[in-house]
N, C-alpha and C. Protein backbone atom coordinates (compact mmCIF):
# COMPACT_ATOMS: atom_id res chain seq x y z
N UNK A 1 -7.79 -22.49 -6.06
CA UNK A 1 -7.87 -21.27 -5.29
C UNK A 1 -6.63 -20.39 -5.48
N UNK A 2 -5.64 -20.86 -6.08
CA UNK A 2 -4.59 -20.16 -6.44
C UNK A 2 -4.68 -18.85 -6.92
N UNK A 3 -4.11 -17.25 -6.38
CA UNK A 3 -4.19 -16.20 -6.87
C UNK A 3 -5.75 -15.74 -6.14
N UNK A 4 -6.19 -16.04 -5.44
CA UNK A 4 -7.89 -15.85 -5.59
C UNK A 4 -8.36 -14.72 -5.50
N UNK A 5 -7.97 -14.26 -3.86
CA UNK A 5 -7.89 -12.88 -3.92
C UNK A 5 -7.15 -11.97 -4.75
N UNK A 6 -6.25 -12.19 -4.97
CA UNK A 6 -5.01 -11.41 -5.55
C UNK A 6 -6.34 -10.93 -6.95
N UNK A 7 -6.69 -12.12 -7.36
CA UNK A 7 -7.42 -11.70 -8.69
C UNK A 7 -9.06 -11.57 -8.48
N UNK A 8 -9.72 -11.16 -7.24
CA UNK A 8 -10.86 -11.08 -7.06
C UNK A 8 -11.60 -9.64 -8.08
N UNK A 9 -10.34 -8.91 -8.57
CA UNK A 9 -10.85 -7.48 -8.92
C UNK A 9 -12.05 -8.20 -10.36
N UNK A 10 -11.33 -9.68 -10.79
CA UNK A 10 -12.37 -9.99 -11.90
C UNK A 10 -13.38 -10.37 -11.90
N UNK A 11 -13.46 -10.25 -10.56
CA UNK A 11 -15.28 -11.30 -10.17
C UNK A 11 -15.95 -10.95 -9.72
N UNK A 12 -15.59 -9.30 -10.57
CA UNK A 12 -16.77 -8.15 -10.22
C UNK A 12 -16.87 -8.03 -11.06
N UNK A 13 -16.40 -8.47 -12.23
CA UNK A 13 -16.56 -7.92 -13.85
C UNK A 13 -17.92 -9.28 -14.48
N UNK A 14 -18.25 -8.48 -15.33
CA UNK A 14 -19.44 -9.55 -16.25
C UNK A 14 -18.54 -9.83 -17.36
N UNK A 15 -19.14 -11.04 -18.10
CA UNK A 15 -18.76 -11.40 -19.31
C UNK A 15 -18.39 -10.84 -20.17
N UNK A 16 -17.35 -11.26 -21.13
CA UNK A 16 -16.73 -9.71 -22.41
C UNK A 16 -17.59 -10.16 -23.12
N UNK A 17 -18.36 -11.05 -23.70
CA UNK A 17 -19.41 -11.17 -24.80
C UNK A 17 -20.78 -10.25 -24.25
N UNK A 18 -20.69 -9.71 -22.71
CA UNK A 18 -22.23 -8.90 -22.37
C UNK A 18 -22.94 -9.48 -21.95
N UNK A 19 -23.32 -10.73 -22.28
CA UNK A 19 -24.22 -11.58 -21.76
C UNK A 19 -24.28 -11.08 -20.34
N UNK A 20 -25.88 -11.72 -20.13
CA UNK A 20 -26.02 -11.19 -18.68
C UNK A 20 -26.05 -12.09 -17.67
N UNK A 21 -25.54 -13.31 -18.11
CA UNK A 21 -24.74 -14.30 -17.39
C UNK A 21 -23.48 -14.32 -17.32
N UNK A 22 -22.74 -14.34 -16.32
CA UNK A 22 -21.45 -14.22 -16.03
C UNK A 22 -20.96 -15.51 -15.91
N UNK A 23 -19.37 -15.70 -16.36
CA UNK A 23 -18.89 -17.06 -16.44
C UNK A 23 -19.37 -17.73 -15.03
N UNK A 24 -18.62 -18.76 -14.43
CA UNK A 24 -19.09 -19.45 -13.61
C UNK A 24 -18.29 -19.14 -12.17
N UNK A 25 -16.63 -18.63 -12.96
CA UNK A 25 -16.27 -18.10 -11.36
C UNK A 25 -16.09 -16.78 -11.59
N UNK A 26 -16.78 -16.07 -11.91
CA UNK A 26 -17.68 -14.78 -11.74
C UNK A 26 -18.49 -14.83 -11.08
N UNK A 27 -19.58 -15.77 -10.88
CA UNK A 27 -21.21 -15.79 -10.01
C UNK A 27 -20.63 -15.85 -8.72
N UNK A 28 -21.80 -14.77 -7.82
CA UNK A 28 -21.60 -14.92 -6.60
C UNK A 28 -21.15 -16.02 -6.03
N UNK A 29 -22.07 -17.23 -6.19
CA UNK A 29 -21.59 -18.34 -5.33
C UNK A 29 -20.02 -18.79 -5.45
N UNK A 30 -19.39 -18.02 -6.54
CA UNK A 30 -17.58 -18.87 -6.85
C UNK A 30 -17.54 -17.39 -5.51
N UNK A 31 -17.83 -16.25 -5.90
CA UNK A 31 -16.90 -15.53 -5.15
C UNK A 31 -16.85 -15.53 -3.42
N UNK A 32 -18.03 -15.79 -3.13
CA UNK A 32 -18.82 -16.11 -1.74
C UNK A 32 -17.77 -17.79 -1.54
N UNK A 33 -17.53 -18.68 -2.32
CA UNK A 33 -16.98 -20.12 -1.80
C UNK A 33 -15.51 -19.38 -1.87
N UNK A 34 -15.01 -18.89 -3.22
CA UNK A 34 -13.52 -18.09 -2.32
C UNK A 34 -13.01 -17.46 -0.94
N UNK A 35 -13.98 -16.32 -1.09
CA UNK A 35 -13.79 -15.48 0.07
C UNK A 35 -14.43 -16.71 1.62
N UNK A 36 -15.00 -17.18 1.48
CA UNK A 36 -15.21 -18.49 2.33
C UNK A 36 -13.79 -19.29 2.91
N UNK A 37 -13.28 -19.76 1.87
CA UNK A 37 -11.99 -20.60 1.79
C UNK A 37 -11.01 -19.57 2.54
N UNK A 38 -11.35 -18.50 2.34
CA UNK A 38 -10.03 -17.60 2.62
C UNK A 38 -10.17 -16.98 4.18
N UNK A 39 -11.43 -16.45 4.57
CA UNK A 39 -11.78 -16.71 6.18
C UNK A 39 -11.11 -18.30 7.14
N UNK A 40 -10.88 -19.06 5.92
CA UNK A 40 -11.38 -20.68 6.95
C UNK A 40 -9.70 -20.53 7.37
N UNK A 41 -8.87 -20.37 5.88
CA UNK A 41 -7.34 -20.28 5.76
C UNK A 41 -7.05 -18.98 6.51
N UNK A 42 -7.64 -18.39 6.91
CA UNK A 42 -6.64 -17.01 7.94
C UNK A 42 -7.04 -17.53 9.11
N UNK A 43 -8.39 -17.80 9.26
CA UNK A 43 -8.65 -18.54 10.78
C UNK A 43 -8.03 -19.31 11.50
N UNK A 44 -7.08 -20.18 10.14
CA UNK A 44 -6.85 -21.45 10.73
C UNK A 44 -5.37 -21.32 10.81
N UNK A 45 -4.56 -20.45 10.28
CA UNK A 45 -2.89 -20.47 10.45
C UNK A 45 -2.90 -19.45 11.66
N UNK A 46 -1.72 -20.37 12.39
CA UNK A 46 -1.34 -19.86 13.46
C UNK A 46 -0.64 -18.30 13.07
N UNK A 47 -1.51 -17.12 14.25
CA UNK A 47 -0.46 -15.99 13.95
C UNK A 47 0.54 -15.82 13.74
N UNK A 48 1.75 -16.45 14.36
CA UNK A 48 3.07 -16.24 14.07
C UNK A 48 3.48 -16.60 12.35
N UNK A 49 2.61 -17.36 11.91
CA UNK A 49 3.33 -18.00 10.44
C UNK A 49 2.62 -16.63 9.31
N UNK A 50 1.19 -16.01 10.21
CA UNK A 50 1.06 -15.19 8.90
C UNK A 50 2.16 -13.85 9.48
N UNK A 51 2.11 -13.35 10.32
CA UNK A 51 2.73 -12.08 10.42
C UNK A 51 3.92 -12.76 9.47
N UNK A 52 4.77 -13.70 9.34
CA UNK A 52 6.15 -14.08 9.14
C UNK A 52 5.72 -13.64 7.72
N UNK A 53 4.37 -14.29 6.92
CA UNK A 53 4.09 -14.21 5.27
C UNK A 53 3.53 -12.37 5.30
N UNK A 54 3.20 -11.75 6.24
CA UNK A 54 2.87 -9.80 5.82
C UNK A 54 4.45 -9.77 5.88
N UNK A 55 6.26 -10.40 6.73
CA UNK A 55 7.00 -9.73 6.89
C UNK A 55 7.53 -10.06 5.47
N UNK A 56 7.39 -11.35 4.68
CA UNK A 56 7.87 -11.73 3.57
C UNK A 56 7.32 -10.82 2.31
N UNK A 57 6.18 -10.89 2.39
CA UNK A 57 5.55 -10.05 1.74
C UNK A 57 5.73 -8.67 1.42
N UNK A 58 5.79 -8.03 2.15
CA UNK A 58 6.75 -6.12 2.71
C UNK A 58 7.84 -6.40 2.02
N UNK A 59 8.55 -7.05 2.26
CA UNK A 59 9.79 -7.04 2.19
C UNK A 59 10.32 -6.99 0.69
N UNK A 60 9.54 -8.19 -0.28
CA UNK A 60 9.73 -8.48 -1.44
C UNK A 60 8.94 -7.45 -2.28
N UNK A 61 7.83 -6.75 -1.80
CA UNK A 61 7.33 -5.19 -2.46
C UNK A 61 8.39 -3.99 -2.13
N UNK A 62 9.15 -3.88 -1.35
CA UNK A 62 10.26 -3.18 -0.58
C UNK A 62 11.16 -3.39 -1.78
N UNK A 63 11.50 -4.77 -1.75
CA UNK A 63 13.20 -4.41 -2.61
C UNK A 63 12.42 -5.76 -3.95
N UNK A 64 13.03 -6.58 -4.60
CA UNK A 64 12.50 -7.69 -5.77
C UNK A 64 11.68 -7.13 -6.09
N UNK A 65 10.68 -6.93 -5.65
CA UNK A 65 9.16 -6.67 -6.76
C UNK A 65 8.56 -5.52 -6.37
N UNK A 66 9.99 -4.22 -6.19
CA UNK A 66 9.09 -3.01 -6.28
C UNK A 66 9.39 -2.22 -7.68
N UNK A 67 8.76 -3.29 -8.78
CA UNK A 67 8.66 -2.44 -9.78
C UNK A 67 8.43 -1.04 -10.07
N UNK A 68 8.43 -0.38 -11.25
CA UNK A 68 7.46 0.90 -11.46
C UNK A 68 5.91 0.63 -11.61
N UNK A 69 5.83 -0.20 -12.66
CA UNK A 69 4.70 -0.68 -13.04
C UNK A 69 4.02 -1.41 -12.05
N UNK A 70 2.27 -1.20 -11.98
CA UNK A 70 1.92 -1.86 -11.08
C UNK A 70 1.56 -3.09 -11.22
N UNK A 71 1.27 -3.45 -12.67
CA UNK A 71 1.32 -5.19 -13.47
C UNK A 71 2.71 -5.79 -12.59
N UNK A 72 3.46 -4.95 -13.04
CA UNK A 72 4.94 -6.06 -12.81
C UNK A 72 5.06 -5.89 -11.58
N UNK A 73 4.66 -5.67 -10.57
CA UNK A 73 4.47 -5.57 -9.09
C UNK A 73 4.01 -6.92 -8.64
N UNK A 74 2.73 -7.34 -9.12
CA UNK A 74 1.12 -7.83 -8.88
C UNK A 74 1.87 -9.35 -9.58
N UNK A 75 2.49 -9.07 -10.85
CA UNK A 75 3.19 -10.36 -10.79
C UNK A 75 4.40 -10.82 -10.58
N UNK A 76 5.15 -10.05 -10.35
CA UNK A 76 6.37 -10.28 -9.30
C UNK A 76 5.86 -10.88 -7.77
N UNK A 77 5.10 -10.50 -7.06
CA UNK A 77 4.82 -10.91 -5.92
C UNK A 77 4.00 -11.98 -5.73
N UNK A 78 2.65 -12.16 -6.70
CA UNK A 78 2.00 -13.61 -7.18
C UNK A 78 3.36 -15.05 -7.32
N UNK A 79 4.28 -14.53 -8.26
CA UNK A 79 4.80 -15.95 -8.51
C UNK A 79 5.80 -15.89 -7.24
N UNK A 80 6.06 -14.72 -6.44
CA UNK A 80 6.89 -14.92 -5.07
C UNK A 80 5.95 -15.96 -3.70
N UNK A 81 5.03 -14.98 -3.76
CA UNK A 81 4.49 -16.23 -3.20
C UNK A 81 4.16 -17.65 -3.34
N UNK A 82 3.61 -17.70 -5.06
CA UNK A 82 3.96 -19.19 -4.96
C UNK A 82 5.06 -20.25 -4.87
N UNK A 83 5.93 -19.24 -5.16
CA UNK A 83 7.51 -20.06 -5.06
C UNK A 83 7.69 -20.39 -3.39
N UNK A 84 7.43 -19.07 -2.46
CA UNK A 84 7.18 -19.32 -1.14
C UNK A 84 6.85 -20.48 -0.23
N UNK A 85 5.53 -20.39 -0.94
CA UNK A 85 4.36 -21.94 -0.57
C UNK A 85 5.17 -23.59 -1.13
N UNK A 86 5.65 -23.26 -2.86
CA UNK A 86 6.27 -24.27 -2.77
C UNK A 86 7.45 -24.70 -1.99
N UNK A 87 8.53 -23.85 -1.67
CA UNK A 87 9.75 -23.95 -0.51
C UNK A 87 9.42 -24.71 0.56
N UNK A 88 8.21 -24.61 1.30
CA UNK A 88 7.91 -24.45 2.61
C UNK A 88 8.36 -25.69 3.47
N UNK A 89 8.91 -26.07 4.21
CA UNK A 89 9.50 -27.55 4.61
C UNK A 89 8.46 -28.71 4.84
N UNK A 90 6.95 -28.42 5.29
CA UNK A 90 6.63 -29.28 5.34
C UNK A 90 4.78 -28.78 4.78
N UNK A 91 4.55 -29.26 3.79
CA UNK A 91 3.43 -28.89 2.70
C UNK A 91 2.07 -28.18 3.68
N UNK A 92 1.47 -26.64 3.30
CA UNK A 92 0.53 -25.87 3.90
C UNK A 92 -0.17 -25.84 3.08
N UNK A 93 -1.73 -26.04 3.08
CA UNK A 93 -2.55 -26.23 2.09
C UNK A 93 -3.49 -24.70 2.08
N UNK A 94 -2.53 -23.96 3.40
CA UNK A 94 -3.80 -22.78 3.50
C UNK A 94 -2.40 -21.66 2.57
N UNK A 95 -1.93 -21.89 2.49
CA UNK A 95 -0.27 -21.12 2.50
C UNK A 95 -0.50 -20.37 0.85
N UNK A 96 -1.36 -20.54 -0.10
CA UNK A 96 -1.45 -19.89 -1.21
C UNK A 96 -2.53 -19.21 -1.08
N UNK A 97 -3.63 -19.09 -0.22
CA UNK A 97 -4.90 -18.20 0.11
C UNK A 97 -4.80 -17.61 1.11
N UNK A 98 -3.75 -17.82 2.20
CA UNK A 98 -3.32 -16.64 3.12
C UNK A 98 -2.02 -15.83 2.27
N UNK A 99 -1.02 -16.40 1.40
CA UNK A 99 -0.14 -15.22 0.79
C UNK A 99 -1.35 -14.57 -0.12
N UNK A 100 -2.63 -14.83 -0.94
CA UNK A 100 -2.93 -14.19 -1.31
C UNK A 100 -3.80 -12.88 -0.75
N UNK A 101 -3.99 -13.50 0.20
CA UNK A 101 -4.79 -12.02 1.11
C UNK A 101 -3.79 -11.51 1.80
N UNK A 102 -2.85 -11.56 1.98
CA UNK A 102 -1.23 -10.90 2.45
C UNK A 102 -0.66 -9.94 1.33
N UNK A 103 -0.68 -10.82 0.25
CA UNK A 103 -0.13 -9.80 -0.98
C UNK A 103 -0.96 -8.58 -1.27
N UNK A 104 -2.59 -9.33 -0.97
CA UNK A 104 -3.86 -8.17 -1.84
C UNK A 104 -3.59 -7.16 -0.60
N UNK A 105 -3.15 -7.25 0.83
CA UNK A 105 -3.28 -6.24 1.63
C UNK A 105 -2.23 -4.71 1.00
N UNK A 106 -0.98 -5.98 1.07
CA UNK A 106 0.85 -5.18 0.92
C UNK A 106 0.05 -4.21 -0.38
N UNK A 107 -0.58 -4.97 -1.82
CA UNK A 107 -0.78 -3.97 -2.32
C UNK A 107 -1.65 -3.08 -2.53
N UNK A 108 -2.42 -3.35 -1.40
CA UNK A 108 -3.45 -2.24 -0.88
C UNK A 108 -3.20 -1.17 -0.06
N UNK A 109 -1.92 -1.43 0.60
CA UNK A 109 -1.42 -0.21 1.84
C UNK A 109 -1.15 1.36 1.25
N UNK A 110 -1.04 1.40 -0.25
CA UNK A 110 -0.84 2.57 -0.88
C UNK A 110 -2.49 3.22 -0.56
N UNK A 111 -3.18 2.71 -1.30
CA UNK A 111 -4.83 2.94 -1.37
C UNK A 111 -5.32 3.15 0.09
N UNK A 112 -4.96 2.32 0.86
CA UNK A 112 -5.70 2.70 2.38
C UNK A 112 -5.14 3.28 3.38
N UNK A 113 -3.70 4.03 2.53
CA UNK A 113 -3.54 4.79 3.59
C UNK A 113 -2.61 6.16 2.34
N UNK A 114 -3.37 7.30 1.86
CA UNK A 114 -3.21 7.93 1.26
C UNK A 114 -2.05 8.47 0.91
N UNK A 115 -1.22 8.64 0.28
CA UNK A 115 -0.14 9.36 -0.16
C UNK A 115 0.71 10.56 0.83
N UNK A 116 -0.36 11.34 0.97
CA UNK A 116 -0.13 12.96 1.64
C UNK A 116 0.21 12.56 3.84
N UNK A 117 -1.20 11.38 3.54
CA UNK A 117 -0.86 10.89 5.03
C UNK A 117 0.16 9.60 5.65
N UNK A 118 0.63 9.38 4.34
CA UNK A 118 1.70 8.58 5.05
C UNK A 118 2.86 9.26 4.74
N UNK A 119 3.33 10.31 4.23
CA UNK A 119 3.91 11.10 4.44
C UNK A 119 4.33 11.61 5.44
N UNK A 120 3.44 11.68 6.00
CA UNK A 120 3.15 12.77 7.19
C UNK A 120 3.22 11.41 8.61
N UNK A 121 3.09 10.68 8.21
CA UNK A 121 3.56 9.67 9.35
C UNK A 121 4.71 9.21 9.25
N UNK A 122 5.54 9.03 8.40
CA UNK A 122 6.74 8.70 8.03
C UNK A 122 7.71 10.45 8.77
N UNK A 123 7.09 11.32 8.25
CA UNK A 123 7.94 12.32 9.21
C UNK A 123 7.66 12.67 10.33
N UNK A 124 6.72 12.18 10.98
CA UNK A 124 6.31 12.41 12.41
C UNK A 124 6.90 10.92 13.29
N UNK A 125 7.83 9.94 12.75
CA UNK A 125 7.79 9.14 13.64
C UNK A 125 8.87 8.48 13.24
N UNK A 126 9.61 8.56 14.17
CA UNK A 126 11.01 7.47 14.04
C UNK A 126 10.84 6.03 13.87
N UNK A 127 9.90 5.34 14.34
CA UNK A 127 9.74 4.04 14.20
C UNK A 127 8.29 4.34 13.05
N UNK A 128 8.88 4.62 11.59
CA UNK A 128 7.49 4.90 10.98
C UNK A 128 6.82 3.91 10.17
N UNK A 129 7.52 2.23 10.26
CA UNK A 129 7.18 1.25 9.79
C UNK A 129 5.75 1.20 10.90
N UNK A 130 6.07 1.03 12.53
CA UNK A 130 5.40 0.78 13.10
C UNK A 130 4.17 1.44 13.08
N UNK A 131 4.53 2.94 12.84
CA UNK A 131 3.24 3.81 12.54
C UNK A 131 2.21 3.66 11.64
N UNK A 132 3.16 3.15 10.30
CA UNK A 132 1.92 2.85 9.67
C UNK A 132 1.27 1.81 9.62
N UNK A 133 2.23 0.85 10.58
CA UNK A 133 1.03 -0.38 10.34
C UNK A 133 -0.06 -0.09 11.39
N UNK A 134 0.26 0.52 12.85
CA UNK A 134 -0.81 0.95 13.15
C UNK A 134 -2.11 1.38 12.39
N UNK A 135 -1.71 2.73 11.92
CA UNK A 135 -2.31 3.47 10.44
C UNK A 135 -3.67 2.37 9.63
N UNK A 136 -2.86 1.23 9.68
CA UNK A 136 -3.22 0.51 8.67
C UNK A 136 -4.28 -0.05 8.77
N UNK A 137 -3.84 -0.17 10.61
CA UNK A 137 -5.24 -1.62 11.16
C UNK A 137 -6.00 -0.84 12.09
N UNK A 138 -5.89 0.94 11.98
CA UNK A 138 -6.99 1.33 12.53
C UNK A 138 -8.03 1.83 10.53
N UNK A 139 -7.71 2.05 9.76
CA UNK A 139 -8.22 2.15 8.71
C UNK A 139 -9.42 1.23 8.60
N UNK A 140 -8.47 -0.02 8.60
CA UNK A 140 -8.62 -1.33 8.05
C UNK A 140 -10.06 -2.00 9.09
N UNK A 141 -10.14 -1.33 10.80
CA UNK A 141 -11.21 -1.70 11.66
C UNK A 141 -12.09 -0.53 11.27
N UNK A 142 -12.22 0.81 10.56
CA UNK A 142 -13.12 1.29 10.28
C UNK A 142 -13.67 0.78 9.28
N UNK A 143 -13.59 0.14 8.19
CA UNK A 143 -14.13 -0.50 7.36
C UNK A 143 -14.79 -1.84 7.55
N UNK A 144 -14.10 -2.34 8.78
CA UNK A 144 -14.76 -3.70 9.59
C UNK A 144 -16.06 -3.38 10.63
N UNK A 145 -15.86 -2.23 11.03
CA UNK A 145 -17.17 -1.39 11.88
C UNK A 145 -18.61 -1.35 10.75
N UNK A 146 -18.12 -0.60 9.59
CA UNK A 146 -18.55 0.03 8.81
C UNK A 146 -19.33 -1.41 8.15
N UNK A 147 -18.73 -2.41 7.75
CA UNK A 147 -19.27 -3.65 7.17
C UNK A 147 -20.52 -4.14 8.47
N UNK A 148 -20.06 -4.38 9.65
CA UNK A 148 -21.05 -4.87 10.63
C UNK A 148 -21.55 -4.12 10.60
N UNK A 149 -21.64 -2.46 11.10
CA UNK A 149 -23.03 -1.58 11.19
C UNK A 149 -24.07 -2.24 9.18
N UNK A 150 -23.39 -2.50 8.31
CA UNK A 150 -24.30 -2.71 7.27
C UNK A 150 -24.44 -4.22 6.85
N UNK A 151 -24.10 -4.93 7.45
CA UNK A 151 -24.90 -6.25 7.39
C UNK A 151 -25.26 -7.13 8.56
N UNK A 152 -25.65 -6.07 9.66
CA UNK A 152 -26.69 -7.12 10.46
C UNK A 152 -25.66 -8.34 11.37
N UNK A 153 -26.65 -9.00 11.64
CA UNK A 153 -25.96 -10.34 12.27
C UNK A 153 -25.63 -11.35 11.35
N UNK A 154 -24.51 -11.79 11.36
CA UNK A 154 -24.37 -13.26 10.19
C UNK A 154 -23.94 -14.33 11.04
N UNK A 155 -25.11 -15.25 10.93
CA UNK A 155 -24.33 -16.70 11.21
C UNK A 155 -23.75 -17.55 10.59
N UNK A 156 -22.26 -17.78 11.08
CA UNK A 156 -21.72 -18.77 10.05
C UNK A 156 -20.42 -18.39 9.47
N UNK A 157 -19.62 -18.73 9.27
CA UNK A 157 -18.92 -18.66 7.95
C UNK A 157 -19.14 -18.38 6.48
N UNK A 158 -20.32 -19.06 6.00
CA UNK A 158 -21.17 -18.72 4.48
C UNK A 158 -21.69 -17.69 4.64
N UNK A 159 -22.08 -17.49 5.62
CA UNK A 159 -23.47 -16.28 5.84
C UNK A 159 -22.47 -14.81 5.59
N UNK A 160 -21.12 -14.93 6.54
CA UNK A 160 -20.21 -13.52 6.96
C UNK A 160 -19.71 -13.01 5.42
N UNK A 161 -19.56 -14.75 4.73
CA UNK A 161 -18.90 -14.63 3.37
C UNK A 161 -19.48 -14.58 2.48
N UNK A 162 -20.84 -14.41 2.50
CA UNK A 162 -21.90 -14.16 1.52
C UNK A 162 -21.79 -12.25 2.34
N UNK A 163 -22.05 -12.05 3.02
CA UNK A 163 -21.88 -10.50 3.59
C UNK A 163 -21.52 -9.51 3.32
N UNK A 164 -19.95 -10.41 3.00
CA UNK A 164 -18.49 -9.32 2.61
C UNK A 164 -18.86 -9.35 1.26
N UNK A 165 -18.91 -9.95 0.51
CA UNK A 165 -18.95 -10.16 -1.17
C UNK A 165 -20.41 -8.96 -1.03
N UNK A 166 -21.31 -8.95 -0.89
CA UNK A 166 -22.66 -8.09 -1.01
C UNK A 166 -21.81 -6.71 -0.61
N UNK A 167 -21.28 -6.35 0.79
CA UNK A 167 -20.96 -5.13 0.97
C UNK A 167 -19.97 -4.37 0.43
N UNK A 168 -18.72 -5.64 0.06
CA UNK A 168 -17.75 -5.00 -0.89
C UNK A 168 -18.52 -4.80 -2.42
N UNK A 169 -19.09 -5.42 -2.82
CA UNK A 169 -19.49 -5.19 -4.40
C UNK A 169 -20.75 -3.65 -4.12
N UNK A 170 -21.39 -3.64 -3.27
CA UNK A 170 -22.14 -2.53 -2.67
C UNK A 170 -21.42 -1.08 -2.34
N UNK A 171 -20.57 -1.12 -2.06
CA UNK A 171 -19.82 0.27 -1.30
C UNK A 171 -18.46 0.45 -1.91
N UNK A 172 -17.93 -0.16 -2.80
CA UNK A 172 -17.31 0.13 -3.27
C UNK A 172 -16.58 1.63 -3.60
N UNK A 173 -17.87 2.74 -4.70
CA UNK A 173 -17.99 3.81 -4.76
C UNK A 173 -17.49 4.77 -3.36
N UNK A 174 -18.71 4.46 -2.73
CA UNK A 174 -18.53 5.18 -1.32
C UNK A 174 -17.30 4.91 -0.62
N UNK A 175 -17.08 3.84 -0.11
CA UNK A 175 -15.55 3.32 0.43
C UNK A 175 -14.16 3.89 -0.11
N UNK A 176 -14.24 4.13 -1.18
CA UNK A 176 -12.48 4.38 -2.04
C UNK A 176 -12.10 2.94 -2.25
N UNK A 177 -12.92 2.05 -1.57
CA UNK A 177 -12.07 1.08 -1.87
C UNK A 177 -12.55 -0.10 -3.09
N UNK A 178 -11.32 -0.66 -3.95
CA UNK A 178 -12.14 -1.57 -4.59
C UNK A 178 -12.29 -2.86 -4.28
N UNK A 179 -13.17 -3.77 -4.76
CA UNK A 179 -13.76 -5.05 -4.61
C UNK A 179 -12.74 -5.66 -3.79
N UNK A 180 -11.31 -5.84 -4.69
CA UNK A 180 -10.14 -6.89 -3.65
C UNK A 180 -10.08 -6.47 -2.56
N UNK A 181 -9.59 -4.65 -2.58
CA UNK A 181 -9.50 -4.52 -1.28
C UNK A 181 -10.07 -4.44 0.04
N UNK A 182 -11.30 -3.93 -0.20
CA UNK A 182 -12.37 -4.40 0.42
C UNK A 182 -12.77 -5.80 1.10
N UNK A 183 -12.40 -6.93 0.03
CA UNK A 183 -12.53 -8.05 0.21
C UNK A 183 -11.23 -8.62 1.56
N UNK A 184 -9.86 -8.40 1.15
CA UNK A 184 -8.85 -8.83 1.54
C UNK A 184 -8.75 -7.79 2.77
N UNK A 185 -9.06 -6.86 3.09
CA UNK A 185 -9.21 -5.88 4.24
C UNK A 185 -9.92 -6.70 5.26
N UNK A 186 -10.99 -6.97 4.99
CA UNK A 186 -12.02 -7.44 5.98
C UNK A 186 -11.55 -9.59 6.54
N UNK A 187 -11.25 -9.86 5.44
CA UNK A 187 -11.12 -11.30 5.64
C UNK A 187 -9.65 -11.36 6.82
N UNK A 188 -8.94 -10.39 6.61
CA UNK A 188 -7.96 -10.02 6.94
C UNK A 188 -8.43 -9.38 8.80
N UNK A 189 -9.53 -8.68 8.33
CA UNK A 189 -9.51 -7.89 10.04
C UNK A 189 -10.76 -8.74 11.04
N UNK A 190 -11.61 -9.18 10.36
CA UNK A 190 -13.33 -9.56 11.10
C UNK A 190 -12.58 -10.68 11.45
N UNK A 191 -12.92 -10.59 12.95
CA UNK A 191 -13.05 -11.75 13.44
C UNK A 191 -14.26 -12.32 13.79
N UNK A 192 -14.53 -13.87 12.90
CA UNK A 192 -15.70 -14.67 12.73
C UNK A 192 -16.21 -14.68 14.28
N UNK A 193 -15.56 -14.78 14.98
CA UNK A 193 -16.09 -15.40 16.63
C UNK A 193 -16.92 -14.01 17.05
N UNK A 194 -16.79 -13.12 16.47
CA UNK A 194 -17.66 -11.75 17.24
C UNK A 194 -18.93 -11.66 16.27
């Protein structure tokens, strides 16, 4: 599961030979058992340890891995987190699929919250870290509205995560947003219990 999200943008892609079979963690069912794994791993770490991995995370896109390039970003912060997970004092088995939906967010905050308007929140607000994370997680619940008004009731864990994979690969276009983020937005905001 290593990288999963981080690299979900490929498991929207088909085969480079064309075939109209897609490798094996390409097929829905790999991406539906990822995004699965990755609901179970945000569910299950206590809040305080992920906010600590969004503050680690910020921080190392902030200063270490705020490349120019957005490659050397994406892997500057991949092998930060795994170096992270390996540090950790006493071994987290969820700790490489919650930094990866932590990282896919950090480098989603450009995309979901536009250029011109975080601008404009950054000069309207002295505390403008705080603003935009506001910013971020009212965005981030319109797209969680937006997913429940279009898939109904889901029971389950498989069912929510069979859901997200259909609505992110579905709305993509319409959304602005792509597959990861979409993906890592929602795993990130839906809470399974509602």
């Amino acid at each position: 599961m290593t990288r999963a999200v981080v690299l979900l943008a490929a498991l929207s892609t088909v085969a480079a030979d064309g075939a109209s079979q897609a490798p094996t963690p390409y097929r829905a069912d790999a991406r539906v058992a990822t995004i699965e794994h990755a609901l179970a791993a945000i569910a299950e770490t206590p809040a305080p340890i992920l906010q600590q991995r969004v503050e680690r995370a910020r921080a190392l896109a902030r200063g270490a891995c705020s490349a120019g390039s957005e490659r050397l970003r994406v892997e500057c912060l991949i092998v930060a987190a795994q170096r992270h997970c390996r540090e950790l004092p006493a071994p987290d088995t969820r700790c490489l699929v919650t930094m990866d939906i932590v990282v896919s967010n950090v480098l989603a905050d450009e995309r979901l919250i536009p250029l011109d308007r975080r601008y404009a929140i950054v000069r309207a607000n002295a505390d403008y870290r705080a603003a935009l994370a506001a910013e971020l997680r009212r965005v981030q619940a319109e797209l969680a509205v937006d997913f429940r008004l279009h898939a109904g009731r889901l029971e389950g864990r498989s069912d929510l995560a069979a859901g997200i994979d259909r609505y992110c690969r579905a709305t993509a276009e319409e959304t602005r947003f792509p597959y990861p983020t979409c993906v890592s937005s929602l795993v990130w905001t839906i809470d399974e219990t509602k």
